[in-house]
N, C-alpha and C. Protein backbone atom coordinates (compact mmCIF):
# COMPACT_ATOMS: atom_id res chain seq x y z
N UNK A 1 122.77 -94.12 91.51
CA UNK A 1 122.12 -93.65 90.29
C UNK A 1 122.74 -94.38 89.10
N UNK A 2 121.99 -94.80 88.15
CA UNK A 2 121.86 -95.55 87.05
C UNK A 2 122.18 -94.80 85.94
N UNK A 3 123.56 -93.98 85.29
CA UNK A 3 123.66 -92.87 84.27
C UNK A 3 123.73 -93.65 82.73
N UNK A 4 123.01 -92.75 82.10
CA UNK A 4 123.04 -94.10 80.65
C UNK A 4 123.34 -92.56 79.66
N UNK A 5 123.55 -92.80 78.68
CA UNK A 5 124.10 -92.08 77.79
C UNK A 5 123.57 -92.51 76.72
N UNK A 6 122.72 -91.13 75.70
CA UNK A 6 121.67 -91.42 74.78
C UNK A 6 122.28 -90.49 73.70
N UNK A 7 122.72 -91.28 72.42
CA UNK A 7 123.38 -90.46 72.01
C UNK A 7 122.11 -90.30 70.45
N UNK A 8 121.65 -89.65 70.12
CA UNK A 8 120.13 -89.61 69.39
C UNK A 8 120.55 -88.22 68.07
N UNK A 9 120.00 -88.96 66.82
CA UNK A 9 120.34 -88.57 65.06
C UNK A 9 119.00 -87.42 65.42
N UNK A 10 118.76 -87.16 64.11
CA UNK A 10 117.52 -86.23 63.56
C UNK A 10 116.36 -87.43 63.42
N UNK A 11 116.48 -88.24 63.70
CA UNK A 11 115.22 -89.57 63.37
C UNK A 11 114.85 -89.85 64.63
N UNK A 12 113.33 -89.35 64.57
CA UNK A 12 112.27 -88.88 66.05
C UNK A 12 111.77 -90.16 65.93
N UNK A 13 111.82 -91.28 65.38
CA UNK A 13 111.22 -92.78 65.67
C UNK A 13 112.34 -93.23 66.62
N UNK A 14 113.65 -93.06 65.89
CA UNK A 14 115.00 -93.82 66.20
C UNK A 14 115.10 -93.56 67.82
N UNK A 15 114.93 -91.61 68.02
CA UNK A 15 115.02 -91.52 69.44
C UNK A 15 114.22 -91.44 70.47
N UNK A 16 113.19 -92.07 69.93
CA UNK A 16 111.67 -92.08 70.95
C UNK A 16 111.78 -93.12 71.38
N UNK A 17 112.40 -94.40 70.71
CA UNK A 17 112.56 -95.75 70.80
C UNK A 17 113.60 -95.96 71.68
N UNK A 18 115.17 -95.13 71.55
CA UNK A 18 116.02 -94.98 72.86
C UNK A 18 115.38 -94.21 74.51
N UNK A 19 114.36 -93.21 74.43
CA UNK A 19 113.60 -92.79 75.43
C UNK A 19 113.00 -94.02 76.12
N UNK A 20 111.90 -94.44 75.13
CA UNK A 20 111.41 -95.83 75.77
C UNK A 20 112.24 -97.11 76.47
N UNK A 21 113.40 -97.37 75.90
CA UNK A 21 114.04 -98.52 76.34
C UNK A 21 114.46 -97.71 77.64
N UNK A 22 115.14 -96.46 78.06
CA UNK A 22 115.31 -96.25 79.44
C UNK A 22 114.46 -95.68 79.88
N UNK A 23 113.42 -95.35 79.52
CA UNK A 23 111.69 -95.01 80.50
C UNK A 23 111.37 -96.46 81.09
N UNK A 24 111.72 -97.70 80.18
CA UNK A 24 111.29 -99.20 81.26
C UNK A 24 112.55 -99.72 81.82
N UNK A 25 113.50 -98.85 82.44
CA UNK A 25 114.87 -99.61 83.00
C UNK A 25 114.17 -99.90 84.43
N UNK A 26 114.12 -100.90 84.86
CA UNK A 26 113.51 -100.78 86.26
C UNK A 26 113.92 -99.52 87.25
N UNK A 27 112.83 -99.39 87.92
CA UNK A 27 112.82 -98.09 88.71
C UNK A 27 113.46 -96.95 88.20
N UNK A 28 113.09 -96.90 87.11
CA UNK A 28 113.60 -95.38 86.21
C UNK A 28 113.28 -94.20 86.53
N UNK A 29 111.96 -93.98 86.64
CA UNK A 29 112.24 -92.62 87.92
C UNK A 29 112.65 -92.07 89.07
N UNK A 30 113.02 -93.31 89.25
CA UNK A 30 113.78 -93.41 90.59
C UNK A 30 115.70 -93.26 90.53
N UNK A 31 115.88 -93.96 89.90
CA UNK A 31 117.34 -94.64 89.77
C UNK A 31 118.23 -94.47 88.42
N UNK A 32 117.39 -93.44 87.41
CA UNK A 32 118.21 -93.53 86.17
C UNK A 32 118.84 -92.53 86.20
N UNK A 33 119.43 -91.45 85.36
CA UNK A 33 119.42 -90.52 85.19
C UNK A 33 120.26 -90.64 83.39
N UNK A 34 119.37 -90.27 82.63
CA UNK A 34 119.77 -89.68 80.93
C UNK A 34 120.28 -88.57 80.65
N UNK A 35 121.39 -88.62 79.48
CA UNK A 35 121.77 -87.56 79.63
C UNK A 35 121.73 -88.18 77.84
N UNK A 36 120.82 -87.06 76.66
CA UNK A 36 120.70 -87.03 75.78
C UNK A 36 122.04 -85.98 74.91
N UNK A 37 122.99 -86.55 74.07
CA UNK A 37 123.52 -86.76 73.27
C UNK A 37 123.17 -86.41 71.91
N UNK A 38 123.59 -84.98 71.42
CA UNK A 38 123.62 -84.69 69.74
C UNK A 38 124.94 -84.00 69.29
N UNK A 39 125.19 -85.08 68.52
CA UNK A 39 126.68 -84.47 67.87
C UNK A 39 126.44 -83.98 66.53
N UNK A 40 126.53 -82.66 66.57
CA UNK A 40 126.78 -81.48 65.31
C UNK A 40 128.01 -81.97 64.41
N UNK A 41 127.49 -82.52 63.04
CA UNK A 41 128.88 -82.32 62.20
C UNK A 41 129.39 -81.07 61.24
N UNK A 42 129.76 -81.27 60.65
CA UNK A 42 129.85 -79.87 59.66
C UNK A 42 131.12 -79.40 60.32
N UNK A 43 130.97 -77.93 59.86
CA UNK A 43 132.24 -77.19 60.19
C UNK A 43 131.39 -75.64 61.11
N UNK A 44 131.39 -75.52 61.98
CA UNK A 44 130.93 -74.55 62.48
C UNK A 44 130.93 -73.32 62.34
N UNK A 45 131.97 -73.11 61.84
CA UNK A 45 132.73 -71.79 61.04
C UNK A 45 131.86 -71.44 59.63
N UNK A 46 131.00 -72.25 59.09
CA UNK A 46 130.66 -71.97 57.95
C UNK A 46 129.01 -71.39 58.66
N UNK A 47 128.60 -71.33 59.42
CA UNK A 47 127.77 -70.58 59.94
C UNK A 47 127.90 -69.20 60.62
N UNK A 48 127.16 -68.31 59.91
CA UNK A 48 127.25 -66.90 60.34
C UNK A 48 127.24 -66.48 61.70
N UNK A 49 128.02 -65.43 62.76
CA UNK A 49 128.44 -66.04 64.26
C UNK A 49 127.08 -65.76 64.64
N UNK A 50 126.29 -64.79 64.49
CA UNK A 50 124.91 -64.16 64.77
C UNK A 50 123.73 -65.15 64.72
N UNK A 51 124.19 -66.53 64.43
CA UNK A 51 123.49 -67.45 64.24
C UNK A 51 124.15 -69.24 65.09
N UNK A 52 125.55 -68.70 65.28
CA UNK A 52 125.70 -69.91 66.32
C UNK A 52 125.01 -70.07 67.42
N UNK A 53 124.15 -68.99 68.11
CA UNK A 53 123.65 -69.29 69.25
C UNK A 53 122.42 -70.19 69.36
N UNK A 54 121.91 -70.32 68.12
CA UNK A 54 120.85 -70.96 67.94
C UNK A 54 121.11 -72.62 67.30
N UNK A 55 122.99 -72.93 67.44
CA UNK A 55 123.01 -74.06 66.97
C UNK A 55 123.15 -75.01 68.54
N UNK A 56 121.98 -75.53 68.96
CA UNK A 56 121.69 -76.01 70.19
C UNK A 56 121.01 -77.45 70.23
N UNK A 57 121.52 -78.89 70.93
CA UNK A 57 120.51 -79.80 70.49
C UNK A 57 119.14 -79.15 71.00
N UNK A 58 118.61 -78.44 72.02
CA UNK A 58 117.04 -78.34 72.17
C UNK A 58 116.46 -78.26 71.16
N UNK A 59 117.08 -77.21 70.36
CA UNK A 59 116.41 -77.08 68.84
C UNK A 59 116.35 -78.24 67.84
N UNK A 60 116.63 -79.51 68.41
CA UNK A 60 116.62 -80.64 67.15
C UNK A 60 114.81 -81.31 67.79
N UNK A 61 114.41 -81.70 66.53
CA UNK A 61 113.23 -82.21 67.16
C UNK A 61 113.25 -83.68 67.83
N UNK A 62 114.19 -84.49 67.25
CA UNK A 62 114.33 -85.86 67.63
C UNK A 62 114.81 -85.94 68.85
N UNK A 63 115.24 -84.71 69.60
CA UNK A 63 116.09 -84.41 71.03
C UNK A 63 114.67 -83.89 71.91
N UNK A 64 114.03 -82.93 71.17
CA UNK A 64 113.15 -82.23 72.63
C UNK A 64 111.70 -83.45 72.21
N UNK A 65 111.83 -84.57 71.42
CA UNK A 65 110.78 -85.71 71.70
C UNK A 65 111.23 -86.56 72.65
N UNK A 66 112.50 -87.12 72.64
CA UNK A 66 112.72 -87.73 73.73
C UNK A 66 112.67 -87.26 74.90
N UNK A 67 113.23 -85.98 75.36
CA UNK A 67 113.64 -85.54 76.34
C UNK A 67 112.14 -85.69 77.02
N UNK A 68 110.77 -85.16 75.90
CA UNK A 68 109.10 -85.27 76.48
C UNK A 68 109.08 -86.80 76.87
N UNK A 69 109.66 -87.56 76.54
CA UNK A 69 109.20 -88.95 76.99
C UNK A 69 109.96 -89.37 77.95
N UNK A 70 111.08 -88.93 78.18
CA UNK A 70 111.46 -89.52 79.27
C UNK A 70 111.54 -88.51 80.54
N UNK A 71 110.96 -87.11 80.48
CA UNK A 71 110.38 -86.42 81.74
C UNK A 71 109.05 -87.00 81.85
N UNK A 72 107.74 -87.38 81.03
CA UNK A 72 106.60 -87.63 81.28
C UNK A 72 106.84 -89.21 81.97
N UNK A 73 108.32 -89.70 82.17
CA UNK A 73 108.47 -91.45 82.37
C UNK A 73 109.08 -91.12 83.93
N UNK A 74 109.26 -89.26 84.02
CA UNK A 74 109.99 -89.09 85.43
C UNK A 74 111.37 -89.23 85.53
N UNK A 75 111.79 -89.49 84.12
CA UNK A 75 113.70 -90.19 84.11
C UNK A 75 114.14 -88.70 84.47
N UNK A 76 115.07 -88.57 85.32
CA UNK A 76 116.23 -87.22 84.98
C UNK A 76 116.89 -86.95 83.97
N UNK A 77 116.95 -85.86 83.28
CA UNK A 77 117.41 -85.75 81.98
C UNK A 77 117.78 -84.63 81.73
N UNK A 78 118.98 -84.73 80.84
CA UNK A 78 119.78 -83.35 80.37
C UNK A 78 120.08 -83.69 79.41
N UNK A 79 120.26 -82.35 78.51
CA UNK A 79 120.87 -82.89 77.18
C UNK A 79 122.16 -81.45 77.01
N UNK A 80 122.70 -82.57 75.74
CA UNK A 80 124.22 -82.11 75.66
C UNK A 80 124.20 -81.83 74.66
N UNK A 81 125.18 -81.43 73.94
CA UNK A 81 125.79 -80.91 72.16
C UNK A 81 127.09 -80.86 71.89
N UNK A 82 127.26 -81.36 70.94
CA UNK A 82 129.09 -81.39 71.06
C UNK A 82 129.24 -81.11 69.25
N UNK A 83 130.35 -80.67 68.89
CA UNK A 83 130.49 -80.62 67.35
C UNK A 83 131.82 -81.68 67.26
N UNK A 84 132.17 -82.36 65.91
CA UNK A 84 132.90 -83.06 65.61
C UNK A 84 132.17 -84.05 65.25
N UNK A 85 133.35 -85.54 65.71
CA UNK A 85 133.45 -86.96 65.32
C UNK A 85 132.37 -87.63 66.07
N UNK A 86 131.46 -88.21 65.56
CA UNK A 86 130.38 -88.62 66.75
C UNK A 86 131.11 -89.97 67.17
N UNK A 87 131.55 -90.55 66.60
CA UNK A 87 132.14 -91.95 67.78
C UNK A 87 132.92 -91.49 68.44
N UNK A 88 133.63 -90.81 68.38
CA UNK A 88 134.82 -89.73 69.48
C UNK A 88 133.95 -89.40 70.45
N UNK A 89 133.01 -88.32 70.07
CA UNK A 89 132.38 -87.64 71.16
C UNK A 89 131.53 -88.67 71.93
N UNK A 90 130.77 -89.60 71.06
CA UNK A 90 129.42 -90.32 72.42
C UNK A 90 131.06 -91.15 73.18
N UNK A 91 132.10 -92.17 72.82
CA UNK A 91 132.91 -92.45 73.72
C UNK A 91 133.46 -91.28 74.78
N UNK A 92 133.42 -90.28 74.41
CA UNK A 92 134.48 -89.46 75.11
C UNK A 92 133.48 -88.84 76.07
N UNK A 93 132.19 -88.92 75.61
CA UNK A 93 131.02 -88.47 76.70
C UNK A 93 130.56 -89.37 77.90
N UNK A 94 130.82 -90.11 77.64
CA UNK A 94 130.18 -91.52 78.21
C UNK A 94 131.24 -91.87 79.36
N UNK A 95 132.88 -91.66 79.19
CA UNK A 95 133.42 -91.15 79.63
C UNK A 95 133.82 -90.54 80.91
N UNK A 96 133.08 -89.11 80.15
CA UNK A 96 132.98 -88.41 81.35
C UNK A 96 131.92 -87.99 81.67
N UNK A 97 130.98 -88.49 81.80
CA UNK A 97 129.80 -88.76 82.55
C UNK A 97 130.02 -90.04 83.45
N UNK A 98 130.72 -90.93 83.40
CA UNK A 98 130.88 -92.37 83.43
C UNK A 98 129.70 -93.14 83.49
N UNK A 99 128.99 -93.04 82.43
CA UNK A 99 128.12 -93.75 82.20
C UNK A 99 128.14 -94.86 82.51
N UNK A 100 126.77 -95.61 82.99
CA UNK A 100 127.06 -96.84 83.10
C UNK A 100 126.39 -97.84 81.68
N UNK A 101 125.85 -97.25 80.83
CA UNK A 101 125.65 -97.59 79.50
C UNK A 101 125.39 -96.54 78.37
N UNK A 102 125.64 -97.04 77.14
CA UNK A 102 125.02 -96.37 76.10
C UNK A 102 124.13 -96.53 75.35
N UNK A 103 123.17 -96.09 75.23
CA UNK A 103 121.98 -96.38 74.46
C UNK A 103 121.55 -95.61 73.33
N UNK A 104 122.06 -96.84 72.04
CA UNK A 104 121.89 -96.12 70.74
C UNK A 104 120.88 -96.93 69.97
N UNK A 105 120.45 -95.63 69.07
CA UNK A 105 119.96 -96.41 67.75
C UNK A 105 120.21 -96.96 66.50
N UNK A 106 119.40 -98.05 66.74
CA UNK A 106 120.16 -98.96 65.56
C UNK A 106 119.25 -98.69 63.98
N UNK A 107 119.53 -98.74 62.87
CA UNK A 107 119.06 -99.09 61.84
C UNK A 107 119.49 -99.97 61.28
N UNK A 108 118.49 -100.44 60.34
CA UNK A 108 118.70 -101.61 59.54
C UNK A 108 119.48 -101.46 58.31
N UNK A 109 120.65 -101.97 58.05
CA UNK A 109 121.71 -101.92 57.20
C UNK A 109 121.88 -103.29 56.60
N UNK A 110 122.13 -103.12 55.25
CA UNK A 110 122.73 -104.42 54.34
C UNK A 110 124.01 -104.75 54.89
N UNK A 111 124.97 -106.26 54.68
CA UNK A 111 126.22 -106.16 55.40
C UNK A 111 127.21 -105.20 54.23
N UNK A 112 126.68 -105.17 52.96
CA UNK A 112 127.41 -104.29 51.83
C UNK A 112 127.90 -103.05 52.35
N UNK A 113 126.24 -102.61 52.75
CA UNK A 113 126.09 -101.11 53.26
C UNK A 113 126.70 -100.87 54.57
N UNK A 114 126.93 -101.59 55.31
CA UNK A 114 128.17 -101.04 56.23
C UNK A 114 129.37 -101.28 56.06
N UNK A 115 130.04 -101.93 54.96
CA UNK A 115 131.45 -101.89 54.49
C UNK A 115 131.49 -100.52 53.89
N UNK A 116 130.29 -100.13 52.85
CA UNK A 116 130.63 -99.23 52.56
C UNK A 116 130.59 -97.75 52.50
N UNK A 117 129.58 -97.90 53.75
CA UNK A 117 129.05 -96.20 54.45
C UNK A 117 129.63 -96.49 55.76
N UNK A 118 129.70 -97.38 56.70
CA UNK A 118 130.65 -97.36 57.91
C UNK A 118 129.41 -97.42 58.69
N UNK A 119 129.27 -97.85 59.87
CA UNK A 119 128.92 -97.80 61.02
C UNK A 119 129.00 -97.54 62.40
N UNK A 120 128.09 -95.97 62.70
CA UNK A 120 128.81 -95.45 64.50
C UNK A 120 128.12 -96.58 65.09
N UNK A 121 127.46 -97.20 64.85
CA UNK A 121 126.56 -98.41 65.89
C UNK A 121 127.93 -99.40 66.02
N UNK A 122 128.33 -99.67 65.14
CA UNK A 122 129.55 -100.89 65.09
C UNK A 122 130.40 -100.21 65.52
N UNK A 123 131.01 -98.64 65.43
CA UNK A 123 132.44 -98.35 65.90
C UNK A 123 132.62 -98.33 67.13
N UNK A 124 130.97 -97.90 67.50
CA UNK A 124 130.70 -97.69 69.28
C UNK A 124 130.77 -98.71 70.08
N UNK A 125 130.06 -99.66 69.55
CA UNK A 125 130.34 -101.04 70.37
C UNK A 125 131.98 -101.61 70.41
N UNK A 126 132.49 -101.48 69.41
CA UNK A 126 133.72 -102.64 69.34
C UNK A 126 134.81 -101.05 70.30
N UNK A 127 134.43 -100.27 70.13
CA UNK A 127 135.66 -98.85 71.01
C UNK A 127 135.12 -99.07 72.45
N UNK A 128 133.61 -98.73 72.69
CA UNK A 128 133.51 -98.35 74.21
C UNK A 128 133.84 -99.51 74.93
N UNK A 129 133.92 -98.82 76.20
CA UNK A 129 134.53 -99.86 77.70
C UNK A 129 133.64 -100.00 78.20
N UNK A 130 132.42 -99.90 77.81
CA UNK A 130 130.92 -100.27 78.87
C UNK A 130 130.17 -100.75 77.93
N UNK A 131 128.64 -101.47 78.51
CA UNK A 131 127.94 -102.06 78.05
C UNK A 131 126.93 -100.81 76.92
N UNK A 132 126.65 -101.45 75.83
CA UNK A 132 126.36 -100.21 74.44
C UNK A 132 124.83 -101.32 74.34
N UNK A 133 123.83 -101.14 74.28
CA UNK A 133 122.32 -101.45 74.12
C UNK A 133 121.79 -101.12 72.84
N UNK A 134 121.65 -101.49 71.78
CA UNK A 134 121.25 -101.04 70.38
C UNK A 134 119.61 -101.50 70.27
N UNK A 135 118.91 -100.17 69.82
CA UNK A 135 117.45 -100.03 69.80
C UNK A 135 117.31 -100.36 68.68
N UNK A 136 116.06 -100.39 68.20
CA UNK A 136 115.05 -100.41 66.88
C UNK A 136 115.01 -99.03 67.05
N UNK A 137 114.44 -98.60 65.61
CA UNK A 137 114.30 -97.30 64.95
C UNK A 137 112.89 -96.87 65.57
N UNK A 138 111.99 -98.38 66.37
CA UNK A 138 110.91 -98.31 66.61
C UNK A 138 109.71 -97.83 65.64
N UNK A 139 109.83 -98.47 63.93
CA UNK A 139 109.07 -98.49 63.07
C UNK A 139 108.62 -100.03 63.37
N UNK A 140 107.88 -100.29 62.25
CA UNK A 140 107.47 -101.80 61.98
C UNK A 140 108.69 -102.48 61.17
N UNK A 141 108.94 -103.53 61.36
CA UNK A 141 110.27 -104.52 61.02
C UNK A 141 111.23 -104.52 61.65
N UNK A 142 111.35 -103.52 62.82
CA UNK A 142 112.73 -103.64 63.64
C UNK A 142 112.53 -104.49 64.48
């Protein structure tokens, strides 16, 4: 089995476009298995407890679109949630899943604008120990 690690924002283009690239991995219903990736930031504590139960990726929409595209593609798929550092967590997931890739989305950034907002696309690639696959947002111009 083929485990890839989809680590997917609130942007339902960005993660429909990571669905698609492993819905055409050869023999993907056969041989893949996804495991979709949303890392919660914030502070968890600042949410009322009567209301943590409902802090879940299913509930993100950019998570239960992919997850429709890559069950209607037959991929195996689960999804995860983690709170914190998202380059911590998709490495530390990937991990222990032992993924055999990661598949993120990319946006289009000035080189300014990643000196000076930072990049998990860049931290992920130059940290992880496996092969990292960077998508289009899957708009027009990517």
């Amino acid at each position: 089995m083929y485990r890839v690690l989809v680590p997917v924002d609130d942007d339902v283009d960005r993660a429909l476009a990571q669905a698609d690239y492993v819905a055409d991995l050869p023999s993907a219903d056969e041989a893949v298995e996804a495991t979709l990736l949303f890392v919660f930031t914030g502070n968890s504590e600042d949410i009322p407890s009567e209301y943590r139960q409902f802090k879940t990726a299913d509930r993100i929409q950019s998570v239960r679109r992919a997850r429709e595209r890559l069950d209607e593609a037959g991929v195996q798929t689960q999804v995860r949630d983690d709170s914190g550092d998202t380059i911590d967590d998709i490495i530390d997931e990937a991990e222990a899943l032992d993924a055999d890739a990661i598949v993120l989305g990319g946006r289009k950034r000035s080189p300014a604008g990643k000196v000076i907002f930072g990049s998990t696309t860049q931290s992920v690639i130059l940290n992880a120990d496996r092969p990292v696959v960077v998508t289009g947002s899957g708009g027009d111009g990517d």
